[in-house]
C-alpha atoms as a PDB file:
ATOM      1  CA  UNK A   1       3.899 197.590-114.780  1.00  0.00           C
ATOM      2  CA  UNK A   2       1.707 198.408-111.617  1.00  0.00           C
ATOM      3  CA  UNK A   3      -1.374 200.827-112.673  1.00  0.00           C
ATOM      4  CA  UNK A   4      -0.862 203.743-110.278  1.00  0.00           C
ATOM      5  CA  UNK A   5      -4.509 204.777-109.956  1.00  0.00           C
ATOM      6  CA  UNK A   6      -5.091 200.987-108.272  1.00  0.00           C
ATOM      7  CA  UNK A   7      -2.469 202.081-105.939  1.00  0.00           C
ATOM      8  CA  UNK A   8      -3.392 205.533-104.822  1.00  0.00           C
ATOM      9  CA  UNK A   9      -7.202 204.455-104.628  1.00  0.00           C
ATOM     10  CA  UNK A  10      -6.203 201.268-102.284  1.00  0.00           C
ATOM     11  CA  UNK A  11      -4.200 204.191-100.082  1.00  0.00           C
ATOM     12  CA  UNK A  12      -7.097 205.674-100.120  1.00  0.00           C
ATOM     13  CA  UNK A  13      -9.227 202.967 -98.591  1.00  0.00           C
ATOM     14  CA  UNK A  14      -7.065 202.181 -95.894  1.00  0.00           C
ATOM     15  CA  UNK A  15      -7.127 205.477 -94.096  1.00  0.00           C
ATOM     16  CA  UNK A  16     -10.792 204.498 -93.011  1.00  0.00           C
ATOM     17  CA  UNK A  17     -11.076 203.133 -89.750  1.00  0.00           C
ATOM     18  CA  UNK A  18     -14.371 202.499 -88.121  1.00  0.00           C
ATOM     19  CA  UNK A  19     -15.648 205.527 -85.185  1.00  0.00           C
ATOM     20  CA  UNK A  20     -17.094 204.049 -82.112  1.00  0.00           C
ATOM     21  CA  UNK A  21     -20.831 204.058 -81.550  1.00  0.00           C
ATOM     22  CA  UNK A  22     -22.488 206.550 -79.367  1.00  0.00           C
ATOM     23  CA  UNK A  23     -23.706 204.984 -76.123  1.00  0.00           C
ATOM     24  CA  UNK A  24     -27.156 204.107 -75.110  1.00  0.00           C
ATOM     25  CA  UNK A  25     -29.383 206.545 -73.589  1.00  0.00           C
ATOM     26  CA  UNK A  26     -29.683 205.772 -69.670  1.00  0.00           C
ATOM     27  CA  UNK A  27     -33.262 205.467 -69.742  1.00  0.00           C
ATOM     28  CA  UNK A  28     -35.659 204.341 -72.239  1.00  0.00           C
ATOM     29  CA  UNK A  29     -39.057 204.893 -72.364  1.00  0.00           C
ATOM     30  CA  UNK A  30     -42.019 203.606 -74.923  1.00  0.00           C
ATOM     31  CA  UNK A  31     -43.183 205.756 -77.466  1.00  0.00           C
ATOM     32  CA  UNK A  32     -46.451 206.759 -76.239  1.00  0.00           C
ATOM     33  CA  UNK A  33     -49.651 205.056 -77.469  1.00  0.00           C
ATOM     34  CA  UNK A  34     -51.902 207.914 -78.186  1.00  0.00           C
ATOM     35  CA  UNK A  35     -52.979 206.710 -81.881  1.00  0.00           C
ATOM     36  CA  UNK A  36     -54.162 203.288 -80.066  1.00  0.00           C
ATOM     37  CA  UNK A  37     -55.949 204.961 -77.866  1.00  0.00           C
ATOM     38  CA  UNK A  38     -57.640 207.184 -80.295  1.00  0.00           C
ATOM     39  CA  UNK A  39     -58.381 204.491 -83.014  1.00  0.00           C
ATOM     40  CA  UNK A  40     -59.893 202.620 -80.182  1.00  0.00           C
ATOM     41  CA  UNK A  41     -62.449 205.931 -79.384  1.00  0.00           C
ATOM     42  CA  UNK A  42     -63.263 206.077 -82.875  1.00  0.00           C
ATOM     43  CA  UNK A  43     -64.176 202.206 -83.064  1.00  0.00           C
ATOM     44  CA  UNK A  44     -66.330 203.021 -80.153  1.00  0.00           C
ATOM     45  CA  UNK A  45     -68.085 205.909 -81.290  1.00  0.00           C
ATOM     46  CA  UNK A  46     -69.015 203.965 -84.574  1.00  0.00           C
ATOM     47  CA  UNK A  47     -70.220 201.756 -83.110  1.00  0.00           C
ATOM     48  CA  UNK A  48     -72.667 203.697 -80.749  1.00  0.00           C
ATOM     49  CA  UNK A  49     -74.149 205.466 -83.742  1.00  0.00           C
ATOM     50  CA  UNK A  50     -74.347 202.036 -85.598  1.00  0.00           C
ATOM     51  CA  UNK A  51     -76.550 201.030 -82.628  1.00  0.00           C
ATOM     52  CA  UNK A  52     -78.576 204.150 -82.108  1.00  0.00           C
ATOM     53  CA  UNK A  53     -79.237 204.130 -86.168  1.00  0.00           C
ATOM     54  CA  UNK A  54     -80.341 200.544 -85.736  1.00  0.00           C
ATOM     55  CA  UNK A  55     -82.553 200.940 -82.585  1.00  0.00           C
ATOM     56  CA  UNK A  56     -84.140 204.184 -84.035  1.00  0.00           C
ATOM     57  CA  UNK A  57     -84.932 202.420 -87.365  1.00  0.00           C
ATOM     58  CA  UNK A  58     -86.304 199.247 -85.340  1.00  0.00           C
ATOM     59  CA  UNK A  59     -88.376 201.998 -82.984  1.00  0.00           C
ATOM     60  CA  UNK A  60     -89.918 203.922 -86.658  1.00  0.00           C
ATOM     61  CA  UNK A  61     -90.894 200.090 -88.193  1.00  0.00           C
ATOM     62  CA  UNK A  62     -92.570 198.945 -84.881  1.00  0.00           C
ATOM     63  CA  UNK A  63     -96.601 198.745 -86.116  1.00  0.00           C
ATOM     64  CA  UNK A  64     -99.260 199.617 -82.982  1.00  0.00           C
ATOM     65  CA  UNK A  65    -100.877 197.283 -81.674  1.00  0.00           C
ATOM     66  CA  UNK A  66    -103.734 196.006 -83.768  1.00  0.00           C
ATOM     67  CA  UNK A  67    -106.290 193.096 -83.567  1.00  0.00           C
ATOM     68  CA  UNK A  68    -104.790 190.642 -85.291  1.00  0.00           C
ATOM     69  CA  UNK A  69    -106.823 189.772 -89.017  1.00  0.00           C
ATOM     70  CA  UNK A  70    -106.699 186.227 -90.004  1.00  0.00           C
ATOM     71  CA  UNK A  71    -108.148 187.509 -93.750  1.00  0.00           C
ATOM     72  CA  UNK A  72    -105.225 188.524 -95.787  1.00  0.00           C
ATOM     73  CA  UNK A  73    -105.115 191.547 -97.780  1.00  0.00           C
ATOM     74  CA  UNK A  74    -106.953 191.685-101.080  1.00  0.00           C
ATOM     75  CA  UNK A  75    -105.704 194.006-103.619  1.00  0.00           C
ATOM     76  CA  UNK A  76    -107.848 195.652-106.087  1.00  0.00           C
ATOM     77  CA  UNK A  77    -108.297 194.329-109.572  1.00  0.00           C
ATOM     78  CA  UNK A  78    -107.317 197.484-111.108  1.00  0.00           C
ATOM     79  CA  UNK A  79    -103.908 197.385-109.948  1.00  0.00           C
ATOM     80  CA  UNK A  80    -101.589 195.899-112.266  1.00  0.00           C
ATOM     81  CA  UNK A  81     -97.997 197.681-111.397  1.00  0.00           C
ATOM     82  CA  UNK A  82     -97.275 198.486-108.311  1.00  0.00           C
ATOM     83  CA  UNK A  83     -96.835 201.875-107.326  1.00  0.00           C
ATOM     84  CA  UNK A  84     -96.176 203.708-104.388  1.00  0.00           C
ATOM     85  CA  UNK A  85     -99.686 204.515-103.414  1.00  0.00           C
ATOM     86  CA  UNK A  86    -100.160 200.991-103.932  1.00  0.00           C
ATOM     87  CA  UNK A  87     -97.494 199.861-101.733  1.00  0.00           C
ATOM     88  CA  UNK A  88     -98.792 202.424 -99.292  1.00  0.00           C
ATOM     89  CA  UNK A  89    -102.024 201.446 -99.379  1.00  0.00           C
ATOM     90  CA  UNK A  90    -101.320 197.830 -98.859  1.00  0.00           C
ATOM     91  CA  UNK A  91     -99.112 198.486 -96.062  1.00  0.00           C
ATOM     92  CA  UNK A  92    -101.953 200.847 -94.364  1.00  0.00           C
ATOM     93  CA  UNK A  93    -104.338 197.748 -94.517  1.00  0.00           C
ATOM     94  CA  UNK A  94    -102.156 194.574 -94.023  1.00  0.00           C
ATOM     95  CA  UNK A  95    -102.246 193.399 -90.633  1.00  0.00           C
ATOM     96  CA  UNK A  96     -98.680 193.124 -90.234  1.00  0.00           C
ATOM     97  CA  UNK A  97     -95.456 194.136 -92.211  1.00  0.00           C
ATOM     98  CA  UNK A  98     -95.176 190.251 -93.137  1.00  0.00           C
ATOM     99  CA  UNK A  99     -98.327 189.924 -94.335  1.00  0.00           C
ATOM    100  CA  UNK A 100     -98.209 193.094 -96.924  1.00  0.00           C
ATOM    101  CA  UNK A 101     -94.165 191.711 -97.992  1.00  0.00           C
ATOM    102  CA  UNK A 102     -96.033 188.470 -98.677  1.00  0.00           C
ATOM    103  CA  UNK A 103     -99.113 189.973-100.583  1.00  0.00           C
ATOM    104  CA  UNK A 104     -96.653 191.965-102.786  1.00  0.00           C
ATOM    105  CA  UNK A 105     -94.746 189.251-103.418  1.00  0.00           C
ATOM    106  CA  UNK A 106     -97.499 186.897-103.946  1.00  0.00           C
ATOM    107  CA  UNK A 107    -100.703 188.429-105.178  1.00  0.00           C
ATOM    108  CA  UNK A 108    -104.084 187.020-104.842  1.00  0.00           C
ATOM    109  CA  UNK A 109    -105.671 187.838-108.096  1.00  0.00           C
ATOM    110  CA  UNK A 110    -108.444 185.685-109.970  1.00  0.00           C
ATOM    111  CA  UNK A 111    -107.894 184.285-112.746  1.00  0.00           C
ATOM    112  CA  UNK A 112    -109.017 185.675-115.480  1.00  0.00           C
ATOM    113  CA  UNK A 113    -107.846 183.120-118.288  1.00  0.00           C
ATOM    114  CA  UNK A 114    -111.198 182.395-120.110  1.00  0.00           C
ATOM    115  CA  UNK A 115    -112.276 178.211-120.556  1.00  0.00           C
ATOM    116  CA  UNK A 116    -110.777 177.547-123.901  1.00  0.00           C
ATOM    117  CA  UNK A 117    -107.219 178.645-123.132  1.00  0.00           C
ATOM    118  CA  UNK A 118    -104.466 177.507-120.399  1.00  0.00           C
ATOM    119  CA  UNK A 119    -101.584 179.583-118.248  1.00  0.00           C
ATOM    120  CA  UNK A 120     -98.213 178.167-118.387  1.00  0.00           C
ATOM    121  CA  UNK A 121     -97.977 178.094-114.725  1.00  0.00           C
ATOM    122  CA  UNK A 122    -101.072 175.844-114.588  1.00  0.00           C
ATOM    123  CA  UNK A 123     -99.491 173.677-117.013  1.00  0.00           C
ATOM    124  CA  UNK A 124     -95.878 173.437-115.120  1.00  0.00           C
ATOM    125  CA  UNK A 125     -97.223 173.190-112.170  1.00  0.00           C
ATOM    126  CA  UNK A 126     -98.945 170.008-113.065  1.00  0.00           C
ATOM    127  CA  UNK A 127     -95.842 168.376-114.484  1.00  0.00           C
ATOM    128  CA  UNK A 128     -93.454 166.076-112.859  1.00  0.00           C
ATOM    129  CA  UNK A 129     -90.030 166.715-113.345  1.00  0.00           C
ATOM    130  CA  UNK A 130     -87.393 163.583-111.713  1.00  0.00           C
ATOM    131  CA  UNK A 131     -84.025 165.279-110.938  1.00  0.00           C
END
């Protein structure tokens, strides 16, 4: 015995029939490009300010002209931490930016380790380590 809801729904189906599709427009023209055109002005105005920001911070850095000092900066035996004033001061009196970077980096203090003891670094220094 044929179901009669397979039959009515298979009617059903068959009245479709596929429209035509519309034509294609006569002309066609490309969507315009404004968002390329904009991105690129953006990249370009980033990149100016990137520059000036560079050139002014190069221009504020730039030390005067000074007679160059062979003698490197001494710092005061007082100092222990460095501070701003400190830093300040040193970079007042160095002859160069280089030269105060390398005196806060490396500090030329005396030692004060008394006869009968030894620093570490002394003593590592003097060993030979073979890799």
């Amino acid at each position: 015995m044929p179901n009669l809801d397979d039959e009515r729904f298979e009617k059903y189906l068959k009245q479709f029939r596929p429209l035509a599709p519309d034509g294609l427009p006569a002309e066609i023209r490309p969507a315009p490009r404004r968002h390329l055109a904009l991105a690129a002005w953006a990249v370009g105005a980033v990149a100016t300010v990137i520059f000036g920001v560079v050139i002014l911070r190069i221009l504020e850095h730039r030390v005067p002209d000074q007679p160059n000092h062979t003698a490197s900066v001494k710092l005061s035996a007082a100092t222990s931490s460095l501070t701003m004033r400190h830093a300040n001061d040193l970079l007042l009196k160095a002859p160069s930016y280089k030269a105060a970077m390398n005196e806060l980096a490396f500090p030329s203090k005396s030692s004060t380790i008394s006869n009968d003891k030894q620093s570490a670094l002394a003593v590592l220094s003097k060993e030979k380590i073979r890799l």
